[in-house]
Protein backbone atom coordinates (compact mmCIF):
# COMPACT_ATOMS: atom_id res chain seq x y z
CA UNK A 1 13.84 8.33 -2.02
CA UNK A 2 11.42 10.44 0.19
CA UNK A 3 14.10 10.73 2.75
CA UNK A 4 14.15 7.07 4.12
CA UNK A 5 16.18 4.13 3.72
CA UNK A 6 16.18 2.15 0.62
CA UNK A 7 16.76 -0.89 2.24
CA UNK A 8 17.46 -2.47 5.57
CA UNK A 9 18.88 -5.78 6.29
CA UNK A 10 16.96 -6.44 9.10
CA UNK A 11 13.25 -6.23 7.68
CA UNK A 12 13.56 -7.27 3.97
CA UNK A 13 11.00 -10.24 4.90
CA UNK A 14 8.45 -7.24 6.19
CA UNK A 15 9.58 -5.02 3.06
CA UNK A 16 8.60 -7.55 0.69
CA UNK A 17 5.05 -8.20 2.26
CA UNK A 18 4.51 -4.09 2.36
CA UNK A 19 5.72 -3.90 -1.27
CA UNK A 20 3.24 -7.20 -2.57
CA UNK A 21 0.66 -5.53 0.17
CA UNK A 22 0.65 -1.74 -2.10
CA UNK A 23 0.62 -3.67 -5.44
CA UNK A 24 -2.73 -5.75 -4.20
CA UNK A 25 -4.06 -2.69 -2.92
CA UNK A 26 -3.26 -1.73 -6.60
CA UNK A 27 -5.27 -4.46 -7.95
CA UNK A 28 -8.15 -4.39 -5.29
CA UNK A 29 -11.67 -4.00 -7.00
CA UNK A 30 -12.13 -0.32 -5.96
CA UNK A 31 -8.73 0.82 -7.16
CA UNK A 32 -8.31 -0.48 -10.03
CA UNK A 33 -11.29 0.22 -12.18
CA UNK A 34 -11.07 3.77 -11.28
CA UNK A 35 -7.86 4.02 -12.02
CA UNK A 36 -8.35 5.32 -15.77
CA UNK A 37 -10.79 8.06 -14.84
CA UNK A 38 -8.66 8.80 -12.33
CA UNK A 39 -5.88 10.01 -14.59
CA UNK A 40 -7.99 11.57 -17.24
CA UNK A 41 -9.38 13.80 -14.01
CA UNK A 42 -6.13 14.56 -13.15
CA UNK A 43 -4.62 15.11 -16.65
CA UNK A 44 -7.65 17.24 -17.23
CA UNK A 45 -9.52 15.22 -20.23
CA UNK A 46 -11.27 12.79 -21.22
CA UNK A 47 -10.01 9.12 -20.88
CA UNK A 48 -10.20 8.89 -24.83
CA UNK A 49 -8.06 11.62 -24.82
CA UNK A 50 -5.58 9.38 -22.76
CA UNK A 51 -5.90 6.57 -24.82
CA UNK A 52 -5.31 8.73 -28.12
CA UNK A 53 -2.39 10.78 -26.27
CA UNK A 54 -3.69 13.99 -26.84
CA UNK A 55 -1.90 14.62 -23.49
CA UNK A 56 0.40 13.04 -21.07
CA UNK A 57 -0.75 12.09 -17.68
CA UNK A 58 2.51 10.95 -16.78
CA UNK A 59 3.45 14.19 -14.40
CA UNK A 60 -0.15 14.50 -12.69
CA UNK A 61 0.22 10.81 -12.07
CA UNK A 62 3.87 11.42 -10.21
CA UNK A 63 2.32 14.40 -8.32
CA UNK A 64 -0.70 12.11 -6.75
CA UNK A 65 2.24 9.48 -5.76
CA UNK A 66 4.10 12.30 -4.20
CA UNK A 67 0.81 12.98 -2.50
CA UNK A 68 -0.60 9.78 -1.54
CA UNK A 69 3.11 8.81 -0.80
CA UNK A 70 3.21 12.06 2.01
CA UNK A 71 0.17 10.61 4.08
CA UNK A 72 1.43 7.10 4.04
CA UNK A 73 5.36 8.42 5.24
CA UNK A 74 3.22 10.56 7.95
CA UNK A 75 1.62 7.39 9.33
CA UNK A 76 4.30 5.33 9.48
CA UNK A 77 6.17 7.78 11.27
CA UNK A 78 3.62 7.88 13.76
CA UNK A 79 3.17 3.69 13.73
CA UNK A 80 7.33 3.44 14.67
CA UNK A 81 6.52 6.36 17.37
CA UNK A 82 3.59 4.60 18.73
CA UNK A 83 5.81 1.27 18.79
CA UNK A 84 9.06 2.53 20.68
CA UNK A 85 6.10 4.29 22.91
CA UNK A 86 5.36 0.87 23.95
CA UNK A 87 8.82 -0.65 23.52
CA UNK A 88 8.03 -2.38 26.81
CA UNK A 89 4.87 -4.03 25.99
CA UNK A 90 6.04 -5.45 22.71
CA UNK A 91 5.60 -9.29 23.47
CA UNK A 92 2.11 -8.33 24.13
CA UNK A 93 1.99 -5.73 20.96
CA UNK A 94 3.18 -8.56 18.42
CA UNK A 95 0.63 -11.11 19.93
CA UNK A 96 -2.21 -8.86 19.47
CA UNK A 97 -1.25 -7.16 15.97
CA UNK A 98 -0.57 -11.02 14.51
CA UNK A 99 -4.31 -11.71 15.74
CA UNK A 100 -5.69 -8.65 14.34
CA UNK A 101 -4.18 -9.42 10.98
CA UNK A 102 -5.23 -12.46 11.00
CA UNK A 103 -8.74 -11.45 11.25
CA UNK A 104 -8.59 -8.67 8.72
CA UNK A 105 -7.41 -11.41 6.41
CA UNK A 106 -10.94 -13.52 7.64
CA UNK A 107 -12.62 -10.67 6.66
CA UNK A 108 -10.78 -10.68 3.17
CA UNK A 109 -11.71 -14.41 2.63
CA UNK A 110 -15.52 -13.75 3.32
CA UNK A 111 -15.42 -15.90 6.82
CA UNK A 112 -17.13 -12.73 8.52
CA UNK A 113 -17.36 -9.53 7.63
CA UNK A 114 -16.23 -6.37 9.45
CA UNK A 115 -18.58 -3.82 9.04
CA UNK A 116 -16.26 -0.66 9.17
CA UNK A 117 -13.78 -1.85 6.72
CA UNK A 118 -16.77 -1.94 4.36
CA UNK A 119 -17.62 1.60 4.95
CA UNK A 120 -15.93 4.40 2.44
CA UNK A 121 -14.56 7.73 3.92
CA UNK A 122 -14.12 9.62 0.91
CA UNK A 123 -12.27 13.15 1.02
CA UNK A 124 -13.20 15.07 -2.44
CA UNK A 125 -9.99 17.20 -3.08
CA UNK A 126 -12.09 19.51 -5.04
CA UNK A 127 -12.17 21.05 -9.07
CA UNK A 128 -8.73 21.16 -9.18
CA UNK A 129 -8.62 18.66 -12.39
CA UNK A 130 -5.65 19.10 -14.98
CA UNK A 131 -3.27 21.00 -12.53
CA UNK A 132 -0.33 19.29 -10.75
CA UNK A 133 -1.76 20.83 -7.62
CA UNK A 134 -5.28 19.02 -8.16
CA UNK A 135 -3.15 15.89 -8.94
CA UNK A 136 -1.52 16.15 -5.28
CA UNK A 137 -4.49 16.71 -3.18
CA UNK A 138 -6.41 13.92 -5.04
CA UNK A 139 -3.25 11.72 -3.71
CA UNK A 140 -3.68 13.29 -0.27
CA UNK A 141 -7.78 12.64 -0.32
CA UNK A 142 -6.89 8.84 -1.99
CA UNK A 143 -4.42 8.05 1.05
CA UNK A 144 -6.81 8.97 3.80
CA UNK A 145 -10.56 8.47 1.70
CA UNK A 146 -10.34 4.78 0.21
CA UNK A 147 -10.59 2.36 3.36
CA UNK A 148 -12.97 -0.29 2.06
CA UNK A 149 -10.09 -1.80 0.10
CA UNK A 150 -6.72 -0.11 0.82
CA UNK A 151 -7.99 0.07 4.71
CA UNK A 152 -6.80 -3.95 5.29
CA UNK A 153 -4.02 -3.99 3.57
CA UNK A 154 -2.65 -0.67 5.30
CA UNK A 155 -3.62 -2.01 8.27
CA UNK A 156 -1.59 -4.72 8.11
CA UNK A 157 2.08 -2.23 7.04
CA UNK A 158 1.04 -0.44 9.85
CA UNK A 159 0.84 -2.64 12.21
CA UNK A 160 3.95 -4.22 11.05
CA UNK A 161 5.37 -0.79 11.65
CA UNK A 162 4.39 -0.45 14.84
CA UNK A 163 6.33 -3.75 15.98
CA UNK A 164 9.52 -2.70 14.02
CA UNK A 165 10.09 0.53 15.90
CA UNK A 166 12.30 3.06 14.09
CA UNK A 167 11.67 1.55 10.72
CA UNK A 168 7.93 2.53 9.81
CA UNK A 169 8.03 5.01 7.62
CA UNK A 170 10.77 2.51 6.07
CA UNK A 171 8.12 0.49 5.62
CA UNK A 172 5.01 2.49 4.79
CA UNK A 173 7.45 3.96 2.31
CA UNK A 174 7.87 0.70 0.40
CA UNK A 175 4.25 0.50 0.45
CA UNK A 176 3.57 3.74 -0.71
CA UNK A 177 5.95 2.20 -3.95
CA UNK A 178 4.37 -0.80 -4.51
CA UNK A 179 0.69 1.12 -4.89
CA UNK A 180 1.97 3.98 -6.77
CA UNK A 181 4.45 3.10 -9.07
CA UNK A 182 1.93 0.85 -10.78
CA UNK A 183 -0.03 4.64 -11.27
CA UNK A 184 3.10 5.98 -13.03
CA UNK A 185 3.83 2.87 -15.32
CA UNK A 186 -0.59 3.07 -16.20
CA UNK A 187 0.27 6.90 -17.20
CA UNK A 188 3.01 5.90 -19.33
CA UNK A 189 1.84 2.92 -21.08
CA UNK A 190 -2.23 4.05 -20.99
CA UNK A 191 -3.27 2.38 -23.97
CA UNK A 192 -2.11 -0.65 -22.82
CA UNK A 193 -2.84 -0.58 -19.53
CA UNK A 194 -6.51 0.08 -19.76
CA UNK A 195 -6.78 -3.43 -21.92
CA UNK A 196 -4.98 -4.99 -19.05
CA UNK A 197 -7.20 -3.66 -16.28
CA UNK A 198 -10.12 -4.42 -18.47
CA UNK A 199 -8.79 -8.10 -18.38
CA UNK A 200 -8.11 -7.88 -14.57
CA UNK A 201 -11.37 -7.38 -13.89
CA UNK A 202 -12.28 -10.50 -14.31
CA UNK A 203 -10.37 -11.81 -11.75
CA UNK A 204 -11.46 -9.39 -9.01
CA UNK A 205 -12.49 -12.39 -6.12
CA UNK A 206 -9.20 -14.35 -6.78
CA UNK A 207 -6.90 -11.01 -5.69
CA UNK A 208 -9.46 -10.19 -3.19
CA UNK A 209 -8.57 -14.05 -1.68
CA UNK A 210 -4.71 -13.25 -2.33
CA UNK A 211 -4.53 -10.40 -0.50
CA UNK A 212 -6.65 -12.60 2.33
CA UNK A 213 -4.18 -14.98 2.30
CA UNK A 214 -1.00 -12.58 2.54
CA UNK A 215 -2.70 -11.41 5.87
CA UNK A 216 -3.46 -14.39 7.48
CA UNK A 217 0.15 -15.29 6.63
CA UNK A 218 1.78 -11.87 7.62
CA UNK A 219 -0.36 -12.63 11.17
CA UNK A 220 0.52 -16.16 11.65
CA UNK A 221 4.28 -15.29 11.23
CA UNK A 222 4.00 -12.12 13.88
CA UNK A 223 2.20 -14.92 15.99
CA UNK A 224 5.23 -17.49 15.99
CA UNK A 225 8.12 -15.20 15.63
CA UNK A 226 8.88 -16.59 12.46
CA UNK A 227 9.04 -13.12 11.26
CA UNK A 228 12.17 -12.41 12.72
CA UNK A 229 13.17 -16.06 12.31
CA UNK A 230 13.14 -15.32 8.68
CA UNK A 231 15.48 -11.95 8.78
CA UNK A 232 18.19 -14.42 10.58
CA UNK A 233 18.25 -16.69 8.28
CA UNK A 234 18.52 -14.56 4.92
CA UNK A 235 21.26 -12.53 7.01
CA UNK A 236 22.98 -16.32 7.84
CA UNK A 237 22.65 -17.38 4.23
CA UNK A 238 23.71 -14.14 2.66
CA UNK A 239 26.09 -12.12 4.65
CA UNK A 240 25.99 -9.67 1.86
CA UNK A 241 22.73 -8.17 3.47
CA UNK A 242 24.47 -6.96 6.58
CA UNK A 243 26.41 -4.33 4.68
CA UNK A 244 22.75 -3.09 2.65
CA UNK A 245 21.15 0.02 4.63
């Protein structure tokens, strides 16, 4: 799908933390709630509308994956670039990128708080509601607007990407999956989706503390090389894996 691998042998242990890092993004307390008025903007009614299925939001919600999913391939194409750039320096590049997620995921727990990853750069894509168009560019203006709570978690794939050079948009690909396919699946099954994010609400501090802890982990493994420790071992258990990519 989108032109990239579907799988790769050598990075399933990063795969799996940039799929569980798009599905907390998912659940992350300013993505989630507006997730609902989000598709009745881009469906082009009201969100009682949705809930009554007066009309399906299930094709303006694949349109703002595709778009949200475009920005996302575009940086980690430019992550894997920026990595083999540096090919040279990559000792030094995992050292410093398991520190910096490590301290994103500090800033996560409430230890300290970064100022700029609590500032919002919001793009407006414009009145384009109710068109597949509209849906697109409010994918494009999601990918690059929502930092405050996406901006961590991205950081992290990204940085990931950059120390697996050749494989980021692999990567920021898988992430791109885990945050929008849980769009699609609240399209198709509104009704019952909006009682479930009304539920997951409640629980906004412990994801907030999950997604901390994935990052400190993610950095603590870059730090000690376990990373790649981890790839050698599922390729020694399972052979099988070699043959996947």
């Amino acid at each position: 799908m989108f032109g990239i691998e579907l799988a790769d042998a050598a990075i399933l242990p990063a795969a799996l933390v940039a799929v569980v890092a798009g599905l907390l993004s998912f659940l992350s307390p300013c993505v989630l709630p507006i997730v609902p008025p989000y598709l009745a903007y881009m469906t082009g009614v009201k969100v009682s509308a949705l809930r009554e299925r007066q009309r399906s939001a299930v094709l303006p919600a694949l349109f703002f994956v595709l778009g949200l999913s475009t920005v996302f391939l575009l940086m980690g194409y430019a992550a894997s670039a920026f990595g083999r750039a540096f090919l040279q320096y990559q000792p030094m590049l995992v050292t410093v990128s398991g520190i910096f997620v490590i301290l994103l995921g500090l800033h996560f727990l409430h230890v300290f708080r970064i100022p700029l990853l609590d500032r919002e750069a919001r793009i407006e894509a414009g009145d384009k509601g109710g068109t597949a168009l509209g849906a697109y560019l409010l994918g494009l203006a999601f990918a690059f607007g929502w930092t405050p709570c996406i901006g961590p978690q991205l950081s992290m794939i990204l940085t990931l990407a950059a120390t697996e050079p050749g494989r980021g948009t692999t990567l920021l690909g898988i992430y791109a999956l885990g945050l929008g396919i849980p769009f699609l699946l609240s399209a198709i099954f509104i009704e019952r989706s909006i009682g479930l994010m009304n539920r997951l609400k409640r629980h906004m501090g412990l994801i907030e503390r999950a997604s901390g802890v994935l990052l400190i982990a993610v950095g603590v493994l870059l730090l000690t090389g376990w990373l790649g420790v981890i790839s050698y071992w599922l390729l020694e258990t399972f052979p099988a894996l070699a043959a996947i990519g």
